[in-house]
PDB file of N, CA and C in Angstrom:
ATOM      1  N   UNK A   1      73.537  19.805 124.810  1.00  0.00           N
ATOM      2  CA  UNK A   1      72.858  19.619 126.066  1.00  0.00           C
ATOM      3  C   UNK A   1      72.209  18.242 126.073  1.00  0.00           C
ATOM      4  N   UNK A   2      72.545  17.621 126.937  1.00  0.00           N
ATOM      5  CA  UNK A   2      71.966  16.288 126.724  1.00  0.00           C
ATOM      6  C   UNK A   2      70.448  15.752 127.510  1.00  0.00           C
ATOM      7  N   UNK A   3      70.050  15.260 126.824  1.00  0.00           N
ATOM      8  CA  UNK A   3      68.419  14.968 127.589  1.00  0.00           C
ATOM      9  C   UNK A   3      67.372  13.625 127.454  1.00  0.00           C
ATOM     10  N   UNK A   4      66.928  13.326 128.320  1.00  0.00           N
ATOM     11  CA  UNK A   4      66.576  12.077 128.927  1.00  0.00           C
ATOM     12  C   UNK A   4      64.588  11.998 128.103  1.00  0.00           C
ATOM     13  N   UNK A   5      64.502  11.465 127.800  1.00  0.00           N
ATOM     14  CA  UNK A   5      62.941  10.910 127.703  1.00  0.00           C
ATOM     15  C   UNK A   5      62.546   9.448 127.961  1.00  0.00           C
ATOM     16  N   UNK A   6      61.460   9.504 128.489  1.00  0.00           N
ATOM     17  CA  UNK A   6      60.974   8.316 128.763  1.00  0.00           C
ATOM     18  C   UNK A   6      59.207   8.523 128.726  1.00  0.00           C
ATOM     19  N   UNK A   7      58.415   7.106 127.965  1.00  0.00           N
ATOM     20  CA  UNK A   7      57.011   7.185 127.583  1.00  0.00           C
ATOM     21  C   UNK A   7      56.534   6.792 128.764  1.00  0.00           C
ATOM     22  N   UNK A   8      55.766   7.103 129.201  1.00  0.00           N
ATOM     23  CA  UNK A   8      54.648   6.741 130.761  1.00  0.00           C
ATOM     24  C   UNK A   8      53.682   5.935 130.065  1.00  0.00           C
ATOM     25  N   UNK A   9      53.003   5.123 131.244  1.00  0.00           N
ATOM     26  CA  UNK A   9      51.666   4.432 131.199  1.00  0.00           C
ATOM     27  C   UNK A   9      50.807   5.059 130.748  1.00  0.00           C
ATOM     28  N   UNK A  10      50.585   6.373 130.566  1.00  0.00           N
ATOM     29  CA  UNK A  10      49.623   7.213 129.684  1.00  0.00           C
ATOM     30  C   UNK A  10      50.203   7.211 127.939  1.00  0.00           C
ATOM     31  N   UNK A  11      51.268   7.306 127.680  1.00  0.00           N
ATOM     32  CA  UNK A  11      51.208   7.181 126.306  1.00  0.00           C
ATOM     33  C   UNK A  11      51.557   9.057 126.233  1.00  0.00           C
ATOM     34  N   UNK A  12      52.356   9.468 127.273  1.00  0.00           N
ATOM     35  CA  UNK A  12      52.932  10.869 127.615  1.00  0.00           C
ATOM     36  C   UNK A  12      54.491  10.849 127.620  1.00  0.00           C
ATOM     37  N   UNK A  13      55.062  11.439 126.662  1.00  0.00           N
ATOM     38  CA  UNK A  13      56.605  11.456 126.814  1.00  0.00           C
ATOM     39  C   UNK A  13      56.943  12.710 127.616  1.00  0.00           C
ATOM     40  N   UNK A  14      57.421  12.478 128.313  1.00  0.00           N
ATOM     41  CA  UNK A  14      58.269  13.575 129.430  1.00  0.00           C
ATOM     42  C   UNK A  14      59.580  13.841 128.869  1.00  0.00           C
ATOM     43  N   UNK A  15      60.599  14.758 128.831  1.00  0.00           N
ATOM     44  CA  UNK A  15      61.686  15.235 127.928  1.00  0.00           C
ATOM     45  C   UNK A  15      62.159  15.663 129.328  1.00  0.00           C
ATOM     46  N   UNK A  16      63.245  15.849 129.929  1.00  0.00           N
ATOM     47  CA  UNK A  16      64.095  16.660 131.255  1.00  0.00           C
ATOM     48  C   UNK A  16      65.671  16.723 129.694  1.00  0.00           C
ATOM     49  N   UNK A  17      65.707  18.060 130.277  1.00  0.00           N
ATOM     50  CA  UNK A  17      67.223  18.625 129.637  1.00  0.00           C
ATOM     51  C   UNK A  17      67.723  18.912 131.043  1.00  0.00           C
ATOM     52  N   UNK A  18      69.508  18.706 130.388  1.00  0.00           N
ATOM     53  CA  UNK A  18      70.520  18.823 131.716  1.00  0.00           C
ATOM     54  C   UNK A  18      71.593  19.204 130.480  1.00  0.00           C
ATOM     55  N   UNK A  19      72.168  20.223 131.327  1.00  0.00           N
ATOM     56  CA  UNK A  19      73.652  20.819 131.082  1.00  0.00           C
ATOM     57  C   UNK A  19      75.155  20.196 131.346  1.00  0.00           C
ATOM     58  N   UNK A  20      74.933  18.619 132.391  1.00  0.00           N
ATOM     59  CA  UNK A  20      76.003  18.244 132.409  1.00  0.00           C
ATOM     60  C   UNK A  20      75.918  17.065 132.389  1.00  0.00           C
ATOM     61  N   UNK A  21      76.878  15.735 131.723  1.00  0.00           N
ATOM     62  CA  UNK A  21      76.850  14.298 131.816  1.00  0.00           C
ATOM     63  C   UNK A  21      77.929  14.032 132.265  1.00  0.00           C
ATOM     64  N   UNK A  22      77.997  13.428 133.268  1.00  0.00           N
ATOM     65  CA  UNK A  22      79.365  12.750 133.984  1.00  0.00           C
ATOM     66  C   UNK A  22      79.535  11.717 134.551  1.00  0.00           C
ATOM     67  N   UNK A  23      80.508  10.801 134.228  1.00  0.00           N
ATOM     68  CA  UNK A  23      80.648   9.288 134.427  1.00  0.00           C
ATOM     69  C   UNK A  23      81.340   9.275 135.750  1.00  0.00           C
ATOM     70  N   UNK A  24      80.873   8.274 136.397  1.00  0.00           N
ATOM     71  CA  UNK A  24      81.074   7.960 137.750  1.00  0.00           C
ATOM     72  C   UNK A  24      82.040   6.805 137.775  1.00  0.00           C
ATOM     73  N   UNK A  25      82.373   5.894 138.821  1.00  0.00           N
ATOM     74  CA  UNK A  25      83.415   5.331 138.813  1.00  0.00           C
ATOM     75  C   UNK A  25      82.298   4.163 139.024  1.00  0.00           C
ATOM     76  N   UNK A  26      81.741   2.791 138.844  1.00  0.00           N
ATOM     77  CA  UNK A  26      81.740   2.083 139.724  1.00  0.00           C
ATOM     78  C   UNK A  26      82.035   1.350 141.010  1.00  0.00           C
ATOM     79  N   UNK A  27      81.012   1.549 141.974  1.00  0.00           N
ATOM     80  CA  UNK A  27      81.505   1.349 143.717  1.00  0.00           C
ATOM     81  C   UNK A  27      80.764   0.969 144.074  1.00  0.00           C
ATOM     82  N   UNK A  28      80.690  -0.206 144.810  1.00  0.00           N
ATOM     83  CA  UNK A  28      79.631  -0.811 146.150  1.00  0.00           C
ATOM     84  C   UNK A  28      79.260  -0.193 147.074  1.00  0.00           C
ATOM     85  N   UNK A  29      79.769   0.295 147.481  1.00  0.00           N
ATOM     86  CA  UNK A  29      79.918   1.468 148.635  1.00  0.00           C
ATOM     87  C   UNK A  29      79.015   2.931 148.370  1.00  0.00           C
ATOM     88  N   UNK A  30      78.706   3.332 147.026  1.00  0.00           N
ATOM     89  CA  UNK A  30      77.530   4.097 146.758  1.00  0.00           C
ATOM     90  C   UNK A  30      78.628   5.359 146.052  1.00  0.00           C
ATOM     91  N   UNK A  31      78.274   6.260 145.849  1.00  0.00           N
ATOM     92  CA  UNK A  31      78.799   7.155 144.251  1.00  0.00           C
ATOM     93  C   UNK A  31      79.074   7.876 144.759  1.00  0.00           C
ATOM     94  N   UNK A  32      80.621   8.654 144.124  1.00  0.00           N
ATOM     95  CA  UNK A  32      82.048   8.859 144.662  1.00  0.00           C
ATOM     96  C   UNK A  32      81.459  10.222 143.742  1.00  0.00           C
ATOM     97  N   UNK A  33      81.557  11.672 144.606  1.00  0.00           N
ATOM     98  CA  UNK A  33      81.583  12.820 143.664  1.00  0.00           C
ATOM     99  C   UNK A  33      82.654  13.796 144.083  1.00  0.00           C
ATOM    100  N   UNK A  34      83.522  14.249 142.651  1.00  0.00           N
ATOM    101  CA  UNK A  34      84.750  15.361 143.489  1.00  0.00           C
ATOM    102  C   UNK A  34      83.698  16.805 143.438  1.00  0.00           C
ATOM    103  N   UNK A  35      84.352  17.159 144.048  1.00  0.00           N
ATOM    104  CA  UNK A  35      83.647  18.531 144.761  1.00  0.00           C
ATOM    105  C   UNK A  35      84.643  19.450 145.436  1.00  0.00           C
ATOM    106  N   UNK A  36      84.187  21.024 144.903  1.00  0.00           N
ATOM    107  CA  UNK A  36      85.358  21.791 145.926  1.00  0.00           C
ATOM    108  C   UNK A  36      84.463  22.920 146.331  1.00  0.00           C
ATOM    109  N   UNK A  37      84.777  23.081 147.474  1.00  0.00           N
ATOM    110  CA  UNK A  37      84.154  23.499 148.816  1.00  0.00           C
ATOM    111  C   UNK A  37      84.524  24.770 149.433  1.00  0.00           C
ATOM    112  N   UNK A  38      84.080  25.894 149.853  1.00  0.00           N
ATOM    113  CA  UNK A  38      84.724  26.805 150.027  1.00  0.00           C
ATOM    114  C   UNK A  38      83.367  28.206 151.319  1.00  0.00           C
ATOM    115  N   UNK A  39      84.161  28.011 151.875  1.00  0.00           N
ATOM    116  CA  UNK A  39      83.415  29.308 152.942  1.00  0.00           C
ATOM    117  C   UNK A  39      83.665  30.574 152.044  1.00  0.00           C
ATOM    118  N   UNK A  40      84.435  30.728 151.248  1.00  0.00           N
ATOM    119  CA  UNK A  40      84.640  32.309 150.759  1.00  0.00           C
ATOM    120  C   UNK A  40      85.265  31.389 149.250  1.00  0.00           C
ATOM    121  N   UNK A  41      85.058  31.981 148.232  1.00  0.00           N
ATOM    122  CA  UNK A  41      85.870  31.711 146.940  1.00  0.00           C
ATOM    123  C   UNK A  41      86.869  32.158 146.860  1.00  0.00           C
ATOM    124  N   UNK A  42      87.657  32.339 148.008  1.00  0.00           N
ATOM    125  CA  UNK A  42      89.198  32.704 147.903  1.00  0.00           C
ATOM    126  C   UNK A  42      89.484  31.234 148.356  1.00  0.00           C
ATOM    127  N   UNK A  43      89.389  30.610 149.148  1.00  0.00           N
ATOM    128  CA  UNK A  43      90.014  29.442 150.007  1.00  0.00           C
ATOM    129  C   UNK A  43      89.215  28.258 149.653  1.00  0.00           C
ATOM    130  N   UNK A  44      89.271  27.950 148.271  1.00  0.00           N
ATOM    131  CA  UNK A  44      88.136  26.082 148.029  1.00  0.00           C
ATOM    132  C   UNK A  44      89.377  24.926 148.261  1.00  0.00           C
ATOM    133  N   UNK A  45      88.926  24.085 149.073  1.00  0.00           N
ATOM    134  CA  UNK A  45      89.112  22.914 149.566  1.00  0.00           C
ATOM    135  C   UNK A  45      88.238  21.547 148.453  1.00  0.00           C
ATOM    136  N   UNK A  46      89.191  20.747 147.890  1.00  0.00           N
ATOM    137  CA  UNK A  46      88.459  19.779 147.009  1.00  0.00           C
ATOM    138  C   UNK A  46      88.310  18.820 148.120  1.00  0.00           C
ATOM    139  N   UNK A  47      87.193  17.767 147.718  1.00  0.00           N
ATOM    140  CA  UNK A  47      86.732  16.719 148.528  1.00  0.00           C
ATOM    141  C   UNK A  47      86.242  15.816 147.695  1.00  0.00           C
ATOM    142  N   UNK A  48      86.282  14.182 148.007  1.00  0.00           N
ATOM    143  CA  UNK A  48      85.342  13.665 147.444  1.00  0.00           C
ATOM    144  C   UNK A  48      84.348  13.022 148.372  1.00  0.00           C
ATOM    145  N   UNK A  49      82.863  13.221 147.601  1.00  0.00           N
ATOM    146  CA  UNK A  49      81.994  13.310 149.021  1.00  0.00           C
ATOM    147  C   UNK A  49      81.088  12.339 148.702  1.00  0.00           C
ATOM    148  N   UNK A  50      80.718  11.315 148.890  1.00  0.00           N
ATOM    149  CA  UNK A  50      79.183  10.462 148.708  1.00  0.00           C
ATOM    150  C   UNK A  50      77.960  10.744 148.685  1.00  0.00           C
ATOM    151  N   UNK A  51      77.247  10.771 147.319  1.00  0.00           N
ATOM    152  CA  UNK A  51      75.690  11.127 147.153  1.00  0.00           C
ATOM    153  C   UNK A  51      74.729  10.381 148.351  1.00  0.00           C
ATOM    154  N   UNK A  52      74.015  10.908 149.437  1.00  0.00           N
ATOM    155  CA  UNK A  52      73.805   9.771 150.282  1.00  0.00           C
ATOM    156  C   UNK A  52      72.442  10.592 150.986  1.00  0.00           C
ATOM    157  N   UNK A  53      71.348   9.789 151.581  1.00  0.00           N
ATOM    158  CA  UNK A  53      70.528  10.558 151.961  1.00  0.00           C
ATOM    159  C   UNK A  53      70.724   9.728 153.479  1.00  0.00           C
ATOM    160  N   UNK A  54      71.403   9.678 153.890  1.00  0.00           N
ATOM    161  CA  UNK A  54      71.486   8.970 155.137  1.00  0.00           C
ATOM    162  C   UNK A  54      71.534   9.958 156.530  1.00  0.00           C
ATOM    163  N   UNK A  55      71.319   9.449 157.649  1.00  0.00           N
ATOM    164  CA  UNK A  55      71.141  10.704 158.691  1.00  0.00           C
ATOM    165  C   UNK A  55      72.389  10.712 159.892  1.00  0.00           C
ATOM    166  N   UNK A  56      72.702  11.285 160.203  1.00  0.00           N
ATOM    167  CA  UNK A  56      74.067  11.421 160.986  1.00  0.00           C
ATOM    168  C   UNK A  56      73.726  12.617 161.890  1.00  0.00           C
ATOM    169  N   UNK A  57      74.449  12.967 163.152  1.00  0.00           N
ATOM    170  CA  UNK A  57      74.907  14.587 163.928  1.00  0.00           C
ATOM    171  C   UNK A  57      76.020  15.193 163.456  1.00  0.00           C
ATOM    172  N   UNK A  58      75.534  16.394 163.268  1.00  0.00           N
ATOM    173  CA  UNK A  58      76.475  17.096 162.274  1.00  0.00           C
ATOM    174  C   UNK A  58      76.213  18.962 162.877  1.00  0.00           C
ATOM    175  N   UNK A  59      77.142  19.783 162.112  1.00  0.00           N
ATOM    176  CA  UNK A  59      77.240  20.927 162.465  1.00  0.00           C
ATOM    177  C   UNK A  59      76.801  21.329 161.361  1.00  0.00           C
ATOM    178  N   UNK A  60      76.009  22.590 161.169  1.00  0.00           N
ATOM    179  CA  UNK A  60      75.168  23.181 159.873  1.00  0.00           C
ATOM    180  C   UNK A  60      76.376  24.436 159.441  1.00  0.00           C
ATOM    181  N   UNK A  61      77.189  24.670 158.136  1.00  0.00           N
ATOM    182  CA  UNK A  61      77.774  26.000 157.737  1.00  0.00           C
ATOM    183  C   UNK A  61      77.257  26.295 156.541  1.00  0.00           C
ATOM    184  N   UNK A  62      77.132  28.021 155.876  1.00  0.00           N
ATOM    185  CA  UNK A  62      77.245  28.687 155.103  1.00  0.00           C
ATOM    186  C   UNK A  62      78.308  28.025 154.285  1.00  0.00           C
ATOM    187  N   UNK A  63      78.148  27.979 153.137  1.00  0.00           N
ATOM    188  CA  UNK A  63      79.409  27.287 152.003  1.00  0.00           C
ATOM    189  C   UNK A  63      78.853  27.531 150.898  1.00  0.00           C
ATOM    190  N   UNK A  64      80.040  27.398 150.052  1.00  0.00           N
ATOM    191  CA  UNK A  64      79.337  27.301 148.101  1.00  0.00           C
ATOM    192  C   UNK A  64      80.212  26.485 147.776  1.00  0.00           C
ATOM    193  N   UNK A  65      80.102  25.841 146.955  1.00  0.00           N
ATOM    194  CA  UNK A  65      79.398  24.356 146.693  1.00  0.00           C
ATOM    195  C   UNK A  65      79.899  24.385 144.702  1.00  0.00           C
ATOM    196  N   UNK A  66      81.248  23.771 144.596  1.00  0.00           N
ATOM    197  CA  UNK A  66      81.517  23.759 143.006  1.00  0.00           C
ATOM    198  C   UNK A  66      81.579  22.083 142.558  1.00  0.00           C
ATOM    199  N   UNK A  67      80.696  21.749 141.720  1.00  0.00           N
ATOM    200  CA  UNK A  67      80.664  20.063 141.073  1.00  0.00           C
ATOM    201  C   UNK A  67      80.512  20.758 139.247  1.00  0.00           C
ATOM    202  N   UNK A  68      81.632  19.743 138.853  1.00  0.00           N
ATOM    203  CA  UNK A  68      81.686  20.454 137.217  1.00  0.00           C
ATOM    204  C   UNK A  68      82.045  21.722 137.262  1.00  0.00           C
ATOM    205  N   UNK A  69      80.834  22.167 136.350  1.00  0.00           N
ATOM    206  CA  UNK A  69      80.489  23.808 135.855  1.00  0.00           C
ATOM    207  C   UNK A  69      79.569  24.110 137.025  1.00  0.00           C
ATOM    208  N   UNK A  70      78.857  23.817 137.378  1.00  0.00           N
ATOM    209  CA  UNK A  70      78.205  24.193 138.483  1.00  0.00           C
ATOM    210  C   UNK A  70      78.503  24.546 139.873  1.00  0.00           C
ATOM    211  N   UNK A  71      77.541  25.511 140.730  1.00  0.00           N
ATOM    212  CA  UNK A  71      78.366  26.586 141.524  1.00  0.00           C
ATOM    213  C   UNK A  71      77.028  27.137 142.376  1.00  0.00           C
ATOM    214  N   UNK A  72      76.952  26.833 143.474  1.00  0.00           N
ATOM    215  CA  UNK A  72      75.719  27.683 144.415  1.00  0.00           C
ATOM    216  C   UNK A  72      76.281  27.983 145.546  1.00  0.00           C
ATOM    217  N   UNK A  73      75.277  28.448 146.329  1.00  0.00           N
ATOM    218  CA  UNK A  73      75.827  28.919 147.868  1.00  0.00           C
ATOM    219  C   UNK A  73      74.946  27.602 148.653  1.00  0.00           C
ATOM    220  N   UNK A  74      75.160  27.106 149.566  1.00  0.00           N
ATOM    221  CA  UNK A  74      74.027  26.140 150.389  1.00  0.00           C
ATOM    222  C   UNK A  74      74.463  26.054 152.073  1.00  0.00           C
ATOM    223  N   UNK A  75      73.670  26.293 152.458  1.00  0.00           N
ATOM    224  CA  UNK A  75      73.916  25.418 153.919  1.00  0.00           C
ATOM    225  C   UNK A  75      73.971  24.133 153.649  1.00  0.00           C
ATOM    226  N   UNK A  76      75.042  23.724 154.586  1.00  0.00           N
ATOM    227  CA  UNK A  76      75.418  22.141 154.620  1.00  0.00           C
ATOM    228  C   UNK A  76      75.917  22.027 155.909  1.00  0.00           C
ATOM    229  N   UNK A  77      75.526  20.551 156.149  1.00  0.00           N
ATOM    230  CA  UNK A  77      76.541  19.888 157.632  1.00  0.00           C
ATOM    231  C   UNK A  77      77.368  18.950 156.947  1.00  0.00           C
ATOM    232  N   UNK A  78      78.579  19.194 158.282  1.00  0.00           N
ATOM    233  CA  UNK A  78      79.526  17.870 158.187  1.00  0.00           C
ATOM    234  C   UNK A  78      79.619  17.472 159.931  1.00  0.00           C
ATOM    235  N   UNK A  79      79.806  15.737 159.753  1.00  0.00           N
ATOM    236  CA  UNK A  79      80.155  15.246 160.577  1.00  0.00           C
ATOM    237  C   UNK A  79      80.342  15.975 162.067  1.00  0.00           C
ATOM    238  N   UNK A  80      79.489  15.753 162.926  1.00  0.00           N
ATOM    239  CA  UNK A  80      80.312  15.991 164.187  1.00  0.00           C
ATOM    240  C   UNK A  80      81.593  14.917 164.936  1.00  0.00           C
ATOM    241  N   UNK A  81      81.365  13.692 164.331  1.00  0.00           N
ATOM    242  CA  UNK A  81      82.697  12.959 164.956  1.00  0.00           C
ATOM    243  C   UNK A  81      83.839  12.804 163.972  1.00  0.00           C
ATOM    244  N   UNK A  82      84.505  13.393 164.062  1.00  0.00           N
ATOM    245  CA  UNK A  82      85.923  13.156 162.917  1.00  0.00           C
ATOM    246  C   UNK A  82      86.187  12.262 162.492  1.00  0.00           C
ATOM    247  N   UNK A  83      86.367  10.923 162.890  1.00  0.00           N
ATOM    248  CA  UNK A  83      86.105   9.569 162.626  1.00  0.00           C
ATOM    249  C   UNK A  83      84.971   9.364 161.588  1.00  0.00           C
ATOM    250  N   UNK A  84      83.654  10.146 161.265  1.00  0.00           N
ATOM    251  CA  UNK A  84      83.087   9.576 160.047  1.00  0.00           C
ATOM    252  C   UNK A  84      83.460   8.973 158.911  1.00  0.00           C
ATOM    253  N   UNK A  85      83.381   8.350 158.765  1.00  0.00           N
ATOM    254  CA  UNK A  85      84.417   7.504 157.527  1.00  0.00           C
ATOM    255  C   UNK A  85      84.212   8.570 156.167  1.00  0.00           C
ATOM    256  N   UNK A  86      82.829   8.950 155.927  1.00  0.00           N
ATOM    257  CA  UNK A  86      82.801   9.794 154.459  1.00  0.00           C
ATOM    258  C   UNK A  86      82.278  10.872 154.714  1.00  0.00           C
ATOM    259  N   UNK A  87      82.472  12.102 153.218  1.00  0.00           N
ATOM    260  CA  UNK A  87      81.755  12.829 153.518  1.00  0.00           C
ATOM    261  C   UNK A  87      80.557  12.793 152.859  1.00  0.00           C
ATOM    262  N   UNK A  88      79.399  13.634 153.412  1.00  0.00           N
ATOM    263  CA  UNK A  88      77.741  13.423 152.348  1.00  0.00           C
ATOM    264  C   UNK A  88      77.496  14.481 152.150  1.00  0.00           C
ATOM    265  N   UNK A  89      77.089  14.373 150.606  1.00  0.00           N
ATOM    266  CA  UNK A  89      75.848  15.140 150.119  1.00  0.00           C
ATOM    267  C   UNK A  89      74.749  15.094 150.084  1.00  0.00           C
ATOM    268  N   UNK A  90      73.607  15.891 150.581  1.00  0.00           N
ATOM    269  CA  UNK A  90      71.877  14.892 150.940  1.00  0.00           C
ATOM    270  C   UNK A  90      71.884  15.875 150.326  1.00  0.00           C
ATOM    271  N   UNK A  91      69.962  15.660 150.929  1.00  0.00           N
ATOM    272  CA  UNK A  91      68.876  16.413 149.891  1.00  0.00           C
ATOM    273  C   UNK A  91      69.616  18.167 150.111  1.00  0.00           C
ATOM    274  N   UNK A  92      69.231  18.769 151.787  1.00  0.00           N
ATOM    275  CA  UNK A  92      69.576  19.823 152.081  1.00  0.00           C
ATOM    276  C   UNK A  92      70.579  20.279 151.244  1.00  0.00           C
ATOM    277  N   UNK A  93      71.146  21.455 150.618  1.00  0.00           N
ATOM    278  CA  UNK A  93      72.309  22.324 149.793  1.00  0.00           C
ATOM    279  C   UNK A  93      73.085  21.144 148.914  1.00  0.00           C
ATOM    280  N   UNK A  94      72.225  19.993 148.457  1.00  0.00           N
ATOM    281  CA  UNK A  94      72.667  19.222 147.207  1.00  0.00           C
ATOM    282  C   UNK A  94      71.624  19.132 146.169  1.00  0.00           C
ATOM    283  N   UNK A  95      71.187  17.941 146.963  1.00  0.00           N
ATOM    284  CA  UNK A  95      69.695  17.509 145.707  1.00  0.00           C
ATOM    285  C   UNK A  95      68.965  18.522 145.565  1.00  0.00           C
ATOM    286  N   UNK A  96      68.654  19.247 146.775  1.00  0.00           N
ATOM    287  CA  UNK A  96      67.264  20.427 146.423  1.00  0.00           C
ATOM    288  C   UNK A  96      68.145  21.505 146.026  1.00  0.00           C
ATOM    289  N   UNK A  97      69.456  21.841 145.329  1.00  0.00           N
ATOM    290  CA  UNK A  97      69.682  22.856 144.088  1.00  0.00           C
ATOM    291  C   UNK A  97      69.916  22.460 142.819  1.00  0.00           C
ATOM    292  N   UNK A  98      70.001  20.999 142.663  1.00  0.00           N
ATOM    293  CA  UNK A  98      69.669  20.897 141.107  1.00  0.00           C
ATOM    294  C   UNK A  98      68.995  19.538 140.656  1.00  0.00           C
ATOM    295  N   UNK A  99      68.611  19.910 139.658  1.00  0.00           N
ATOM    296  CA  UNK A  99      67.922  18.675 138.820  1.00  0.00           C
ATOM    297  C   UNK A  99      68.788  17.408 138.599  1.00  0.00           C
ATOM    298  N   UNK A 100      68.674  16.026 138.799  1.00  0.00           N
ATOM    299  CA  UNK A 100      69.576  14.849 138.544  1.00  0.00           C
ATOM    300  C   UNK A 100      69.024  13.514 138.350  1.00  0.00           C
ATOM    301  N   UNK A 101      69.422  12.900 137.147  1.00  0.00           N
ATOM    302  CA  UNK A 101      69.034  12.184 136.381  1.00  0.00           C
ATOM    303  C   UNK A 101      70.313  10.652 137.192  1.00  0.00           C
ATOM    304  N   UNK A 102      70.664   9.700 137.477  1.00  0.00           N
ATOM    305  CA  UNK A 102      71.261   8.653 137.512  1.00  0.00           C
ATOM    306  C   UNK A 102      71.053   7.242 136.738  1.00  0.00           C
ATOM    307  N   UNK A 103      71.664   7.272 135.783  1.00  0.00           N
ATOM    308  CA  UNK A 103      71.768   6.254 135.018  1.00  0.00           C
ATOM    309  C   UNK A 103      72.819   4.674 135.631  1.00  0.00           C
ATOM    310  N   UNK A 104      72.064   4.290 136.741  1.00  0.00           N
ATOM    311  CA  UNK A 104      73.209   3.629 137.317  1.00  0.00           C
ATOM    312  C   UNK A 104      73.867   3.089 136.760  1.00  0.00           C
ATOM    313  N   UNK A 105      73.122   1.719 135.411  1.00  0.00           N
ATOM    314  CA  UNK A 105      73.914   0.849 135.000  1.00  0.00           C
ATOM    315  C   UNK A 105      74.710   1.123 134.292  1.00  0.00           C
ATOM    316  N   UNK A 106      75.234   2.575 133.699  1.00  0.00           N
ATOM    317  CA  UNK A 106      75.741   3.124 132.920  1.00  0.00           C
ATOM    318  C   UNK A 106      76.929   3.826 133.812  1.00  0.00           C
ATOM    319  N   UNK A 107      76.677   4.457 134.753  1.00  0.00           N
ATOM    320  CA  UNK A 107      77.613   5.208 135.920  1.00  0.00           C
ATOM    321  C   UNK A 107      76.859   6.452 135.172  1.00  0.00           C
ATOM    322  N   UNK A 108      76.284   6.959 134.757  1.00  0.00           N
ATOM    323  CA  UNK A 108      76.433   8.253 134.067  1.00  0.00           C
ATOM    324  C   UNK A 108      74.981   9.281 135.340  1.00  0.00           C
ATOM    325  N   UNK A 109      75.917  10.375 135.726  1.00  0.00           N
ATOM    326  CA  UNK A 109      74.860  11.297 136.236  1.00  0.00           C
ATOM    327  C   UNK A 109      74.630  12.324 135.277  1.00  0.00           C
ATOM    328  N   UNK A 110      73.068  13.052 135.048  1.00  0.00           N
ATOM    329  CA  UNK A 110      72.699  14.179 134.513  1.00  0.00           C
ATOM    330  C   UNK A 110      72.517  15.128 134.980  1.00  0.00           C
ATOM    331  N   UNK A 111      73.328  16.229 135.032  1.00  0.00           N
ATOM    332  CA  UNK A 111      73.211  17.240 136.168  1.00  0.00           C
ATOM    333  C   UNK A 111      72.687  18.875 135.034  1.00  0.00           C
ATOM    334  N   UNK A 112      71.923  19.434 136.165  1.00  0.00           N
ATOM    335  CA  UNK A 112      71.741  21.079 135.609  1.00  0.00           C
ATOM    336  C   UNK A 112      70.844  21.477 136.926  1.00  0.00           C
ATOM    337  N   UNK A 113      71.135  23.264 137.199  1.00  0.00           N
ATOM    338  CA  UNK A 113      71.117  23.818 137.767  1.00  0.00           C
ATOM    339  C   UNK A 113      69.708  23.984 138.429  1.00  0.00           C
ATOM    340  N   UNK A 114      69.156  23.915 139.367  1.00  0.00           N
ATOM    341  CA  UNK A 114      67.409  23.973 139.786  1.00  0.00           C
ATOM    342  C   UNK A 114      67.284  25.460 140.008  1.00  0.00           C
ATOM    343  N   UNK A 115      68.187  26.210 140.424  1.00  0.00           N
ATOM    344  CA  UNK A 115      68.426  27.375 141.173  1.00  0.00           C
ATOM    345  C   UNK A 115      68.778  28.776 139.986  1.00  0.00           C
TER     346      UNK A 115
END
C-alpha cells in the first residue's frame, strides 16, 4: 500500500495511505483517466474522461463509476451539447468518493476509496 508523508510548519508529520498508484500520461491539456461507466453492471461503457473542476450544462444520471480496482455508485452529469470536446470528472461522484494524492511532476496519482 503505498503512502505519502510530508513534515508541516509545526514539526507534525501527516502519513495519508492509498490503495492505488497510477501513472498518468503527460498532457497540457490536463489528466487523461480511463474509466468504465455503467447505468447497470451488465452494460459498462469505457471512456477516457478529464480530472477537471470546471463548470458546464449538463444532465445529472445514476451510474457506477469503475477507475482501477475501484468501484462506487455516484450521480454524475454529462454534457448537454454533444459537441463538448471532453468528458469530466469533478468534485460531485469523483473527488468527493475518494481520497487523491497528485504527484504532478511525476504523473503519478494516489488513489483509495473515501466511501
Amino acid at each position: 500500500m503505498p503512502n505519502l508523508s510530508q513534515e508541516t510548519s509545526s514539526n507534525r508529520v501527516h502519513t495519508l495511505n492509498f490503495d492505488e498508484k497510477i501513472k498518468y500520461l503527460d498532457n497540457e491539456q490536463g489528466i487523461n483517466l480511463d474509466v468504465i461507466i455503467s447505468k447497470q453492471t451488465a452494460n459498462p461503457v469505457s471512456a477516457t474522461v478529464k480530472l477537471d473542476k470546471g463548470s458546464f450544462t449538463a444532465f445529472g444520471h445514476e451510474i457506477i463509476i469503475r477507475f482501477s480496482n475501484l468501484e462506487w455508485e455516484a450521480f454524475v452529469y454529462f454534457a448537454q451539447d454533444e459537441s463538448f470536446p471532453v468528458s469530466v470528472l469533478g468534485r460531485n461522484g469523483f473527488l468527493n468518493k475518494i481520497n487523491i494524492a497528485i504527484i504532478d511532476y511525476e504523473q503519478l496519482l494516489y488513489l483509495k476509496s473515501y466511501i
